[in-house]
C-alpha atoms as a PDB file:
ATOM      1  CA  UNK A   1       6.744  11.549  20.952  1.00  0.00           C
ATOM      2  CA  UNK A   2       6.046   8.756  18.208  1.00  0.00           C
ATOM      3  CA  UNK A   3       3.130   6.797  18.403  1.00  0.00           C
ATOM      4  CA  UNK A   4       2.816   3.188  19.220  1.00  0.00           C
ATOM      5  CA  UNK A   5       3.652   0.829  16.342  1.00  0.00           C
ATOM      6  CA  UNK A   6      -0.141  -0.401  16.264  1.00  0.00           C
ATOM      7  CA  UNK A   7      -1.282   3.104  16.151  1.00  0.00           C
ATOM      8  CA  UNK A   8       0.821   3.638  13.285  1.00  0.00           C
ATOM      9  CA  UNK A   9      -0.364   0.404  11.803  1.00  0.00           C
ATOM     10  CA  UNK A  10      -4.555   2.009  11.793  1.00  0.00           C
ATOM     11  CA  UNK A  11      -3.829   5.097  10.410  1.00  0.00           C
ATOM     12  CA  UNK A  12      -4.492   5.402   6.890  1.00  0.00           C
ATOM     13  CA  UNK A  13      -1.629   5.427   4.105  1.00  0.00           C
ATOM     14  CA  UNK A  14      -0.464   8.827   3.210  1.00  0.00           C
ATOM     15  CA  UNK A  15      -0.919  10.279  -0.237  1.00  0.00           C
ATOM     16  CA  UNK A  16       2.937   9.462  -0.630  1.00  0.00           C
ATOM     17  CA  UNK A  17       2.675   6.247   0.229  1.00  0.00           C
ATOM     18  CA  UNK A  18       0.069   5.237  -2.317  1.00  0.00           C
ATOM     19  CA  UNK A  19       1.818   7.043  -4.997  1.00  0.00           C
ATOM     20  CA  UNK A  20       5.313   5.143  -3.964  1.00  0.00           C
ATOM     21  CA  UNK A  21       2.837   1.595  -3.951  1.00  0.00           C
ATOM     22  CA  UNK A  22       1.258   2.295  -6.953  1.00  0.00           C
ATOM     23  CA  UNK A  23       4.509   3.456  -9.143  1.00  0.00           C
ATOM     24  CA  UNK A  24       6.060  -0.312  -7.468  1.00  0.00           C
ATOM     25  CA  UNK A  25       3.173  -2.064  -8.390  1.00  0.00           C
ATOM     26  CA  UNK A  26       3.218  -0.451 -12.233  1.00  0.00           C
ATOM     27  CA  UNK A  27       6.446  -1.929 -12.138  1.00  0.00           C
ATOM     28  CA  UNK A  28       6.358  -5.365 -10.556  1.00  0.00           C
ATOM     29  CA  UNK A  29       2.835  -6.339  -9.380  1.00  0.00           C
ATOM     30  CA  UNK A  30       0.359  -5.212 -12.554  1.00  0.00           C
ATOM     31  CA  UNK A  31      -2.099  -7.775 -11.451  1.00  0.00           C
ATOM     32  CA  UNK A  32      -2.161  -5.396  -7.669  1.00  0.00           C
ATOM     33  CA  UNK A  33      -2.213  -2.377 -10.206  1.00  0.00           C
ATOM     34  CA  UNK A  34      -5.503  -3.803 -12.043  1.00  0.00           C
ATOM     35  CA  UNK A  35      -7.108  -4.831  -8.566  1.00  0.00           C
ATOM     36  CA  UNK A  36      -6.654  -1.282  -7.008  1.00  0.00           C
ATOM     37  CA  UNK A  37      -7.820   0.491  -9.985  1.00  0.00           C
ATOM     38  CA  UNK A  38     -10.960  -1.440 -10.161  1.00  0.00           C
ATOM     39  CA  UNK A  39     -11.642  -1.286  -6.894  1.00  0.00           C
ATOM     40  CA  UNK A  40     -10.684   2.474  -6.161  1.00  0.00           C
ATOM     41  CA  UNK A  41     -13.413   3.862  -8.505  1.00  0.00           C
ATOM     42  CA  UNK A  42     -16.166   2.150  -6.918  1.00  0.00           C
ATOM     43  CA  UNK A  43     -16.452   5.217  -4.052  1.00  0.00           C
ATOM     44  CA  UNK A  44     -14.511   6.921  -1.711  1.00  0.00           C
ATOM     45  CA  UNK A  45     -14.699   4.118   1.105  1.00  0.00           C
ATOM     46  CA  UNK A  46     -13.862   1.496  -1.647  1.00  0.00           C
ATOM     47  CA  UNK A  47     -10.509   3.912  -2.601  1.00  0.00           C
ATOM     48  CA  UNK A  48      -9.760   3.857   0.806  1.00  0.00           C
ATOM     49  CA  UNK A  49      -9.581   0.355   1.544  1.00  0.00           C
ATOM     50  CA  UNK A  50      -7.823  -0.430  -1.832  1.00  0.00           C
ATOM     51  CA  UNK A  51      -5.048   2.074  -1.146  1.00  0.00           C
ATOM     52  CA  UNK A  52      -4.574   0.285   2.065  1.00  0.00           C
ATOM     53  CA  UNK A  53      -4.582  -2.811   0.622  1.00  0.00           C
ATOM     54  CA  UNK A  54      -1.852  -2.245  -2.076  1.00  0.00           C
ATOM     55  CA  UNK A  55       0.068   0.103   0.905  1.00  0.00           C
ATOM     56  CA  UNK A  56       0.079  -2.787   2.888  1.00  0.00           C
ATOM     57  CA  UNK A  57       1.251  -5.372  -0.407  1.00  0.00           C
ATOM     58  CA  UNK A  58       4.043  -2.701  -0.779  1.00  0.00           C
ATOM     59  CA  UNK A  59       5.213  -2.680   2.456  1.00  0.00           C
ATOM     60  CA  UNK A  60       5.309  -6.547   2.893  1.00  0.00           C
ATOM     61  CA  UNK A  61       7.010  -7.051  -0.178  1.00  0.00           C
ATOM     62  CA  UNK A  62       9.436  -4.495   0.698  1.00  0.00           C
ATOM     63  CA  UNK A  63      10.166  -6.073   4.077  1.00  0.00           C
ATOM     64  CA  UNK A  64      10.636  -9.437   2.623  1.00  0.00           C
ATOM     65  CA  UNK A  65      13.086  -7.711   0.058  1.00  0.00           C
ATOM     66  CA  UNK A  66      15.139  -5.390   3.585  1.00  0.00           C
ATOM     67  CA  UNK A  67      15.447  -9.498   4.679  1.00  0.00           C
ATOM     68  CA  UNK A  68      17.188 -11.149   1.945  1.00  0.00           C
ATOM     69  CA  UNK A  69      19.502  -8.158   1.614  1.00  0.00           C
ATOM     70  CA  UNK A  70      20.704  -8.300   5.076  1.00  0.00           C
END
């Protein structure tokens, strides 16, 4: 059974995911890039948040890009 969208939406961003955001982001967002790296050696709650925070850039801009194609 899957869990509820908003569920979904609290858990944290897999390893994949922030390794899929942060090749996109080398490649089309460097100012998200510089933010995350900044931010993600500040501590382990800090990494956290900024992996979320480019995860969640990713996924917007990727949904904006699935709308104009269709």
């Amino acid at each position: 059974m899957s869990r509820p969208t908003s569920a979904r939406a609290a858990l944290p961003p897999s390893p994949d995911e922030v390794f899929d955001a942060l090749l996109w982001a080398l490649d089309h967002d460097f100012t998200a890039l510089r933010e995350h790296r900044r931010l993600a050696h500040l501590g382990p709650a800090s990494r956290r948040r900024a992996d979320g925070q480019l995860v969640d850039r990713w996924r917007a801009v990727a949904a904006t890009c699935r709308g104009l194609a269709g």
